[in-house]
PDB file of N, CA and C in Angstrom:
ATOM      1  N   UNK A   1       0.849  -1.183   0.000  1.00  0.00           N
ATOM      2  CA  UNK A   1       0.000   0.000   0.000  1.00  0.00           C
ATOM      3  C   UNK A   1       0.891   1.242   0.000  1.00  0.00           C
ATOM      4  N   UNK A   2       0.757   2.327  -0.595  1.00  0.00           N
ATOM      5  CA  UNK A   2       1.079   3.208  -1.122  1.00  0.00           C
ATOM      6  C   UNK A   2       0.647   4.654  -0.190  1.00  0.00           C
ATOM      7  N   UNK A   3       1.426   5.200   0.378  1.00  0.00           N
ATOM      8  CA  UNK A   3       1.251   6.532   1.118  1.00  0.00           C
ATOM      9  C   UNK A   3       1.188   7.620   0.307  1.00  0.00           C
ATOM     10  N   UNK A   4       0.009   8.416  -0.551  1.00  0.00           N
ATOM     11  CA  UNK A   4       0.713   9.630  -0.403  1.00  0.00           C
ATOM     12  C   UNK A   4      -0.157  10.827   0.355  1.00  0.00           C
ATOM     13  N   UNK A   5       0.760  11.989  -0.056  1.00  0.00           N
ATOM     14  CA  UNK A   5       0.990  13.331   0.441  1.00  0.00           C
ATOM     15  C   UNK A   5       1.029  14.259  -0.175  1.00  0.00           C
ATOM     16  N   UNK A   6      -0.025  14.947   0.210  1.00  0.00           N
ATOM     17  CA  UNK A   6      -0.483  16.100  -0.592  1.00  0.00           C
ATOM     18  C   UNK A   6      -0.315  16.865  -0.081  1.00  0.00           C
ATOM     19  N   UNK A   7      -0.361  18.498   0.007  1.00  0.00           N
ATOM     20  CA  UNK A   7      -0.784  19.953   0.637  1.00  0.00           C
ATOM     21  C   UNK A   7      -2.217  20.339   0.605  1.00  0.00           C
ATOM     22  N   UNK A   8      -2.486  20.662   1.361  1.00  0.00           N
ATOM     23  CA  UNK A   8      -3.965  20.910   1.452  1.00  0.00           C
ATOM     24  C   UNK A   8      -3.728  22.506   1.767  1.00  0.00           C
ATOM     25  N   UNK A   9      -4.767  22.988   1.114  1.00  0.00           N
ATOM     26  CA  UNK A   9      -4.711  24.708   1.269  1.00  0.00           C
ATOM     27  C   UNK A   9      -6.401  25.161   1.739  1.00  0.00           C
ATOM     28  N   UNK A  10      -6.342  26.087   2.334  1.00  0.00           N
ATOM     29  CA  UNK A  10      -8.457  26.067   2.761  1.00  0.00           C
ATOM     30  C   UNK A  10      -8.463  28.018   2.816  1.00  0.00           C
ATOM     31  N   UNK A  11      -9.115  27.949   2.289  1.00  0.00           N
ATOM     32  CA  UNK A  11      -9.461  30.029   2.658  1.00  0.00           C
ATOM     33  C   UNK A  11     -10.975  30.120   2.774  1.00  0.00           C
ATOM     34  N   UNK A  12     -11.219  30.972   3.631  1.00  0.00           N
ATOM     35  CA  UNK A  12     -12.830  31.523   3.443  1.00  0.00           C
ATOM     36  C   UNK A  12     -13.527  32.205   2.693  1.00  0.00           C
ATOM     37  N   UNK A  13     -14.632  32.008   2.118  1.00  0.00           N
ATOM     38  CA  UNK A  13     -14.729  32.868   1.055  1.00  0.00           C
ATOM     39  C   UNK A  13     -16.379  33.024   1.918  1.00  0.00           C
ATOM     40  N   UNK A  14     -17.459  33.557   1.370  1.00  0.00           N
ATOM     41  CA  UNK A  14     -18.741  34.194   1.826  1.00  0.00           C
ATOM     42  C   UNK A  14     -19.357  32.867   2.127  1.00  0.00           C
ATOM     43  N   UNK A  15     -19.669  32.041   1.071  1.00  0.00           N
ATOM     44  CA  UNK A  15     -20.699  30.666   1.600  1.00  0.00           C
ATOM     45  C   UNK A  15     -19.932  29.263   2.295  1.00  0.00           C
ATOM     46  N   UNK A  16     -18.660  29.695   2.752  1.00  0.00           N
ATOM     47  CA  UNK A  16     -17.761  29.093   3.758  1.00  0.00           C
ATOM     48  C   UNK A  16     -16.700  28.310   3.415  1.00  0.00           C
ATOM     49  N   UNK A  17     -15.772  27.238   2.923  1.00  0.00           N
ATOM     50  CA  UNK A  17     -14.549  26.981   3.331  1.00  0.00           C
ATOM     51  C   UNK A  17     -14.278  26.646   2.166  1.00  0.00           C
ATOM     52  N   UNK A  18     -13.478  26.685   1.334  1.00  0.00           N
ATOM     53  CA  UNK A  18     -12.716  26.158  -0.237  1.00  0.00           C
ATOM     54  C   UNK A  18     -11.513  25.342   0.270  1.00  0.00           C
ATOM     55  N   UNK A  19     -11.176  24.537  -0.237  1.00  0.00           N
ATOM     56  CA  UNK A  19     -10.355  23.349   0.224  1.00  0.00           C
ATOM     57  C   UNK A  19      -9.803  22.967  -1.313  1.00  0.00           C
ATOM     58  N   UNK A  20      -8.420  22.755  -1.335  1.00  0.00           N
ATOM     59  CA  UNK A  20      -7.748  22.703  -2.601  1.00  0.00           C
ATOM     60  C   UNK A  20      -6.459  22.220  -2.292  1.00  0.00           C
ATOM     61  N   UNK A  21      -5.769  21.434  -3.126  1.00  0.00           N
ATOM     62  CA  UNK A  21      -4.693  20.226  -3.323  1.00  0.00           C
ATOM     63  C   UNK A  21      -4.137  20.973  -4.644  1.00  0.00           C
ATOM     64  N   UNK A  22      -2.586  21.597  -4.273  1.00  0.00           N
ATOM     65  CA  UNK A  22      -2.336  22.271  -5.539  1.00  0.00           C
ATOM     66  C   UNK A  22      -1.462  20.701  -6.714  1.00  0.00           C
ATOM     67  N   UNK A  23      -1.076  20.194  -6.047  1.00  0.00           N
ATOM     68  CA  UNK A  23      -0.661  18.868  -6.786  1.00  0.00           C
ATOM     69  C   UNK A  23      -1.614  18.594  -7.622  1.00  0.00           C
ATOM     70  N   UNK A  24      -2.545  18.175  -7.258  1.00  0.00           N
ATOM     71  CA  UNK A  24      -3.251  18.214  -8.430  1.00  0.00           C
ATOM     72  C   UNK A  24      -4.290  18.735  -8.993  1.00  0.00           C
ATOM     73  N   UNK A  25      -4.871  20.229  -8.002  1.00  0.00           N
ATOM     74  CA  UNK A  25      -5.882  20.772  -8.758  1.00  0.00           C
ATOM     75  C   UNK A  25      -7.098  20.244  -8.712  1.00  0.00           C
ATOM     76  N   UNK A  26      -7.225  19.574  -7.169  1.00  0.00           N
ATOM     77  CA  UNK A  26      -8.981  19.250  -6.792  1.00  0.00           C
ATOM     78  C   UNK A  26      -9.316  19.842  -5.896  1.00  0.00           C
ATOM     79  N   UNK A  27     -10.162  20.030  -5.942  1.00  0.00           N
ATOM     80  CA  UNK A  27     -10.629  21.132  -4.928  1.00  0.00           C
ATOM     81  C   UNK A  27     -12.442  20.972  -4.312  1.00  0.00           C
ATOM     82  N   UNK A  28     -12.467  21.555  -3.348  1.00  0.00           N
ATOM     83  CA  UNK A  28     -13.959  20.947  -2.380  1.00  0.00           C
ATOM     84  C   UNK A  28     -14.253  21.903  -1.620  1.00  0.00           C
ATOM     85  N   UNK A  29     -15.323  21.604  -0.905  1.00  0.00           N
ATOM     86  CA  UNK A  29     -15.261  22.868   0.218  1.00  0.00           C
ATOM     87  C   UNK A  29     -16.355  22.202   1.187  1.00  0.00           C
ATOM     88  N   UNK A  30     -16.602  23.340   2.280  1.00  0.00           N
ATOM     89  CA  UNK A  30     -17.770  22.853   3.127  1.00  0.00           C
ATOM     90  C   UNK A  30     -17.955  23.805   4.241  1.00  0.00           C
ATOM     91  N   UNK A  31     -19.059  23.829   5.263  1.00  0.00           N
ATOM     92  CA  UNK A  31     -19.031  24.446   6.009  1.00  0.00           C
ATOM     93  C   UNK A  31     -18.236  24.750   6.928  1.00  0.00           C
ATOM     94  N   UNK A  32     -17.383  24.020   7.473  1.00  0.00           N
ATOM     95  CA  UNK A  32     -16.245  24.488   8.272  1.00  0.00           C
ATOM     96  C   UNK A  32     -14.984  24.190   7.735  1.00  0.00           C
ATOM     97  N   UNK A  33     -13.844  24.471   8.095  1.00  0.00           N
ATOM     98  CA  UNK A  33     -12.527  23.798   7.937  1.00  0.00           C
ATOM     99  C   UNK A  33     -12.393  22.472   8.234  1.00  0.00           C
ATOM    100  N   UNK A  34     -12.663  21.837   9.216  1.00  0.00           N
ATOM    101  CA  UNK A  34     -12.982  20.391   9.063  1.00  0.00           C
ATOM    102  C   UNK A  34     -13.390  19.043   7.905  1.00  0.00           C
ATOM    103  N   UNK A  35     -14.879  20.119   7.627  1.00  0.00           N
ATOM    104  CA  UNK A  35     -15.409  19.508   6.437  1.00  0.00           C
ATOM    105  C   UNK A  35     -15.170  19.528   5.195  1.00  0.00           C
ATOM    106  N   UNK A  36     -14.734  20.888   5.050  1.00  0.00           N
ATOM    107  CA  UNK A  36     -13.811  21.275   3.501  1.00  0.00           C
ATOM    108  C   UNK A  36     -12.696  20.558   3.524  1.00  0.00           C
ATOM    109  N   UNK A  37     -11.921  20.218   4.308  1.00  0.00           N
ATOM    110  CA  UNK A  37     -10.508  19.376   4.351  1.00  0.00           C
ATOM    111  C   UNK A  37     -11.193  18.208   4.071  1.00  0.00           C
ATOM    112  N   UNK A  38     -11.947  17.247   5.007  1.00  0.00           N
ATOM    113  CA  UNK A  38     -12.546  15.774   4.689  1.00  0.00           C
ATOM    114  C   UNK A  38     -13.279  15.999   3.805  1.00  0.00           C
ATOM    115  N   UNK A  39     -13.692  16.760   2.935  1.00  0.00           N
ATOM    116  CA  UNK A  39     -14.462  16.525   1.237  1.00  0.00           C
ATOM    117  C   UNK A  39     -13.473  16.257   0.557  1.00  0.00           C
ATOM    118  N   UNK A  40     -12.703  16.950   0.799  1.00  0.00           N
ATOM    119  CA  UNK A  40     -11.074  17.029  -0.057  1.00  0.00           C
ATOM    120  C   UNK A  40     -10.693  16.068  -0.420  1.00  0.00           C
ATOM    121  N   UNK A  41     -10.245  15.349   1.257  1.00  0.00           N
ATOM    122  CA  UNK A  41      -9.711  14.119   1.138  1.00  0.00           C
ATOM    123  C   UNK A  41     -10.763  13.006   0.136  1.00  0.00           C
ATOM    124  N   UNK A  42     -12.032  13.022   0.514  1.00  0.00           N
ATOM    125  CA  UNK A  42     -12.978  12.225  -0.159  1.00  0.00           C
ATOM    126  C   UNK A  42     -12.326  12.407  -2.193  1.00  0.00           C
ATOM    127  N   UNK A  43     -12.273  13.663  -2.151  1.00  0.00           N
ATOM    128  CA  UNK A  43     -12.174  13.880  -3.557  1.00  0.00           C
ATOM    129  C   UNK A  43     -10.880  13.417  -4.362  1.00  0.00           C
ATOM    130  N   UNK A  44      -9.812  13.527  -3.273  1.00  0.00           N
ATOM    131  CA  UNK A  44      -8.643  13.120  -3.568  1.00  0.00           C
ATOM    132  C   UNK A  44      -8.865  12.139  -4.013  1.00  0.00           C
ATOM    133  N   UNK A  45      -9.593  11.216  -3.189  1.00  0.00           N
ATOM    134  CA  UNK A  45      -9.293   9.318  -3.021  1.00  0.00           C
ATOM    135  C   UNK A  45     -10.093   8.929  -4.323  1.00  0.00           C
ATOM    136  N   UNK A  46     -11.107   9.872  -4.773  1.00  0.00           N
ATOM    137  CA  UNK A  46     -11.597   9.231  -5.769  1.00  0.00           C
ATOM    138  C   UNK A  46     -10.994   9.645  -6.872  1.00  0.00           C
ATOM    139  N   UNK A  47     -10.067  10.816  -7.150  1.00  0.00           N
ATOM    140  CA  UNK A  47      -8.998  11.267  -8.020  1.00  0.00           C
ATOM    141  C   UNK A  47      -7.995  10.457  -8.189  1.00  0.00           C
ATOM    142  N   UNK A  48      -7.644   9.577  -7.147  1.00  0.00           N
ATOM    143  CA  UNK A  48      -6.432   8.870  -7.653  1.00  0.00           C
ATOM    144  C   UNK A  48      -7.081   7.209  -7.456  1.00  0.00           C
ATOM    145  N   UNK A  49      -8.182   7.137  -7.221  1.00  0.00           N
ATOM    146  CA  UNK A  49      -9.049   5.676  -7.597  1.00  0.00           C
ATOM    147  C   UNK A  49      -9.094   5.719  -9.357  1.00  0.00           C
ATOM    148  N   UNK A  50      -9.939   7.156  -9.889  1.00  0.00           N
ATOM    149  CA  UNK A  50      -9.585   7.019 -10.563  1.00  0.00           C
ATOM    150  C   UNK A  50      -8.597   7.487 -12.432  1.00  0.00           C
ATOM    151  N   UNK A  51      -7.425   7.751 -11.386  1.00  0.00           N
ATOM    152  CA  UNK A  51      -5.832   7.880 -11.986  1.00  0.00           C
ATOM    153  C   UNK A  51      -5.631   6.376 -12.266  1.00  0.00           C
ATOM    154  N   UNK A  52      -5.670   5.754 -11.276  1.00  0.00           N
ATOM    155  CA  UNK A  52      -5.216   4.404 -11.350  1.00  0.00           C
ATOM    156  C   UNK A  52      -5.767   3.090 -12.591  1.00  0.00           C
ATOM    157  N   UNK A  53      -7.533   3.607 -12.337  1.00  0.00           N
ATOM    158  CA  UNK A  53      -8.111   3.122 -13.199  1.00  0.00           C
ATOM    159  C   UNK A  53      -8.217   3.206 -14.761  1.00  0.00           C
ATOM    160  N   UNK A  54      -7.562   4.562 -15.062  1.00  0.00           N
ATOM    161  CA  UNK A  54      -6.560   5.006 -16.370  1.00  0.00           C
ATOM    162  C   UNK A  54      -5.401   4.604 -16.385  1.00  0.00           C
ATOM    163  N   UNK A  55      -4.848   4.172 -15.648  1.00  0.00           N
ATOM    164  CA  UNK A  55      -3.376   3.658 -15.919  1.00  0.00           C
ATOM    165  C   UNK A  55      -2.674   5.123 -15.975  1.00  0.00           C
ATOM    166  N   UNK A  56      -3.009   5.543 -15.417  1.00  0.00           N
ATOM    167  CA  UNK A  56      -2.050   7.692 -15.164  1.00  0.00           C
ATOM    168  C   UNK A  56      -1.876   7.626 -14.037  1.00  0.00           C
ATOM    169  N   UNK A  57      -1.624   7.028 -13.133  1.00  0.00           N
ATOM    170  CA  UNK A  57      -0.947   7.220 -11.526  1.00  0.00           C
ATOM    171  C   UNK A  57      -0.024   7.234 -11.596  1.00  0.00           C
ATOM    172  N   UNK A  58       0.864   6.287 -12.662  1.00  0.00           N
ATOM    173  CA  UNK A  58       2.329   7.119 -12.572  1.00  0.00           C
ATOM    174  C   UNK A  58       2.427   8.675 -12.893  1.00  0.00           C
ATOM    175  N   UNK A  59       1.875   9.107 -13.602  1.00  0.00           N
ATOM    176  CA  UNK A  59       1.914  10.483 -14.088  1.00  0.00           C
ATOM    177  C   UNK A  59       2.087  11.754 -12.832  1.00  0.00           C
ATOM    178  N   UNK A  60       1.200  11.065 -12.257  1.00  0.00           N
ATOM    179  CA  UNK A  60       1.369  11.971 -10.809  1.00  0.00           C
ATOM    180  C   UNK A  60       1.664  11.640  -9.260  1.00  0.00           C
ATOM    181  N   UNK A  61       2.162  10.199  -9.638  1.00  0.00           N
ATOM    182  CA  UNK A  61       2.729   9.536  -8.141  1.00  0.00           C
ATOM    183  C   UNK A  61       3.798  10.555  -8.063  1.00  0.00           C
ATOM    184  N   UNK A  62       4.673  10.485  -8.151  1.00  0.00           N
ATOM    185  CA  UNK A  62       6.228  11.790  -7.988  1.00  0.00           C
ATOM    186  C   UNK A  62       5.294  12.782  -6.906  1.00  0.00           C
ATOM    187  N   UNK A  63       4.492  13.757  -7.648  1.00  0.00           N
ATOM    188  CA  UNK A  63       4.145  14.798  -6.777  1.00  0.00           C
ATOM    189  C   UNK A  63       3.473  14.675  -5.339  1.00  0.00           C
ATOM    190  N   UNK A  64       3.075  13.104  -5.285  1.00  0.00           N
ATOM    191  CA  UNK A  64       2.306  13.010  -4.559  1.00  0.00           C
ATOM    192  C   UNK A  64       3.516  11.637  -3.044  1.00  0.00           C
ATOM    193  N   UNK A  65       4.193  11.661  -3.728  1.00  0.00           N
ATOM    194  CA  UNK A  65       5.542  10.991  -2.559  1.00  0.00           C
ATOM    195  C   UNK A  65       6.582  11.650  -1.879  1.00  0.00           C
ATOM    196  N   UNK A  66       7.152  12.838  -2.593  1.00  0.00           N
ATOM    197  CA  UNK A  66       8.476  13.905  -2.934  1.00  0.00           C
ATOM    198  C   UNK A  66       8.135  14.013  -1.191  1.00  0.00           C
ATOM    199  N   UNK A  67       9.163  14.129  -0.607  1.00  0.00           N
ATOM    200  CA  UNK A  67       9.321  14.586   0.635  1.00  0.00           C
ATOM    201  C   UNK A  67       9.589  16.130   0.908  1.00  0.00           C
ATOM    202  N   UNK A  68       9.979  16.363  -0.333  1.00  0.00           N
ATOM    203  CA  UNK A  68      10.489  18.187  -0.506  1.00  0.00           C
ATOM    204  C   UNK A  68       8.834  19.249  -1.073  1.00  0.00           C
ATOM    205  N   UNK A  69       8.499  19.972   0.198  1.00  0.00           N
ATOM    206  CA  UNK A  69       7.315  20.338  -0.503  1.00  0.00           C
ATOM    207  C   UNK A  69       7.528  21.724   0.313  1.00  0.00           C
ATOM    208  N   UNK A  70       7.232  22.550  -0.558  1.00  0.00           N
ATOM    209  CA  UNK A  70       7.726  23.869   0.044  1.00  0.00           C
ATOM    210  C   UNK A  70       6.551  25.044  -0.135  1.00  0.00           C
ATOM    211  N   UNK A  71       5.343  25.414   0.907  1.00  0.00           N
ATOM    212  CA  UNK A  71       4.534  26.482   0.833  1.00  0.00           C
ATOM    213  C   UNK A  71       4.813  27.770   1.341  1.00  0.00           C
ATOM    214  N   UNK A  72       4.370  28.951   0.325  1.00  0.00           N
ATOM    215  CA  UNK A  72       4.713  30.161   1.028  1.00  0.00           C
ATOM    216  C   UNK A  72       3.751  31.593   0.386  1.00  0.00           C
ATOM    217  N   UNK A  73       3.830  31.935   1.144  1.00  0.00           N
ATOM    218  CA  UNK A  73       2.708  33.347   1.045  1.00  0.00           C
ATOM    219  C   UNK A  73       3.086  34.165   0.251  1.00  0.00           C
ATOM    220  N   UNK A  74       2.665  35.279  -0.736  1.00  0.00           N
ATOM    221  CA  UNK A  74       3.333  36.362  -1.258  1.00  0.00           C
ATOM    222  C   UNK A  74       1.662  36.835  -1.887  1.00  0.00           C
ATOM    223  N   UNK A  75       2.600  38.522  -1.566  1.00  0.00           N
ATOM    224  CA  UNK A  75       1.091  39.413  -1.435  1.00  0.00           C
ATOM    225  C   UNK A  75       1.891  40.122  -2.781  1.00  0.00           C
ATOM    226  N   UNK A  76       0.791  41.004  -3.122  1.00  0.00           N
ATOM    227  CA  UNK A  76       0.846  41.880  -4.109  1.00  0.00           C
ATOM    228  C   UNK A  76       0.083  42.595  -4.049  1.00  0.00           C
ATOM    229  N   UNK A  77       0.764  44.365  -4.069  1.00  0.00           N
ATOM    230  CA  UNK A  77      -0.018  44.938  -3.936  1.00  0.00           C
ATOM    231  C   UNK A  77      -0.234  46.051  -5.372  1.00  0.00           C
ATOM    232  N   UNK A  78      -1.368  46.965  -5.349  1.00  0.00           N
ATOM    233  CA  UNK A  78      -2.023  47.720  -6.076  1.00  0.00           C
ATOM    234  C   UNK A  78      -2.216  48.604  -6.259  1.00  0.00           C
TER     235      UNK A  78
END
């Protein structure tokens, strides 16, 4: 069995929590931070159920094992 590891990112927006995996660009949400993270995960699992089921999990295993994962903030202003 196969571990991976993603980044999970969550911001608030008006009708409550956006939840997003920049690896690969799925994204969920929900009423709290809690729930937007566990949709996520739900969404993940069926994203790489089915990667696998295409035969494309190699395509994006790398991003999803790499021990080197580096997040950081940057503003811009106007």
């Amino acid at each position: 069995m196969k571990v991976f590891d993603y980044t999970v990112v969550v911001w608030r927006e008006s009708a409550g929590y956006v939840s997003k995996t920049p690896e690969l660009g799925v994204a969920s949400c929900g009423d709290t931070v809690n729930e937007a993270v566990d949709n996520l995960r739900e969404a993940v699992d069926l994203y790489i159920e089915n990667a696998e089921a295409l035969g494309i999990l190699d395509d994006i295993e790398e991003s999803l094992t790499t021990l080197e994962k580096f997040t950081t903030h940057v503003e811009v202003s106007r």
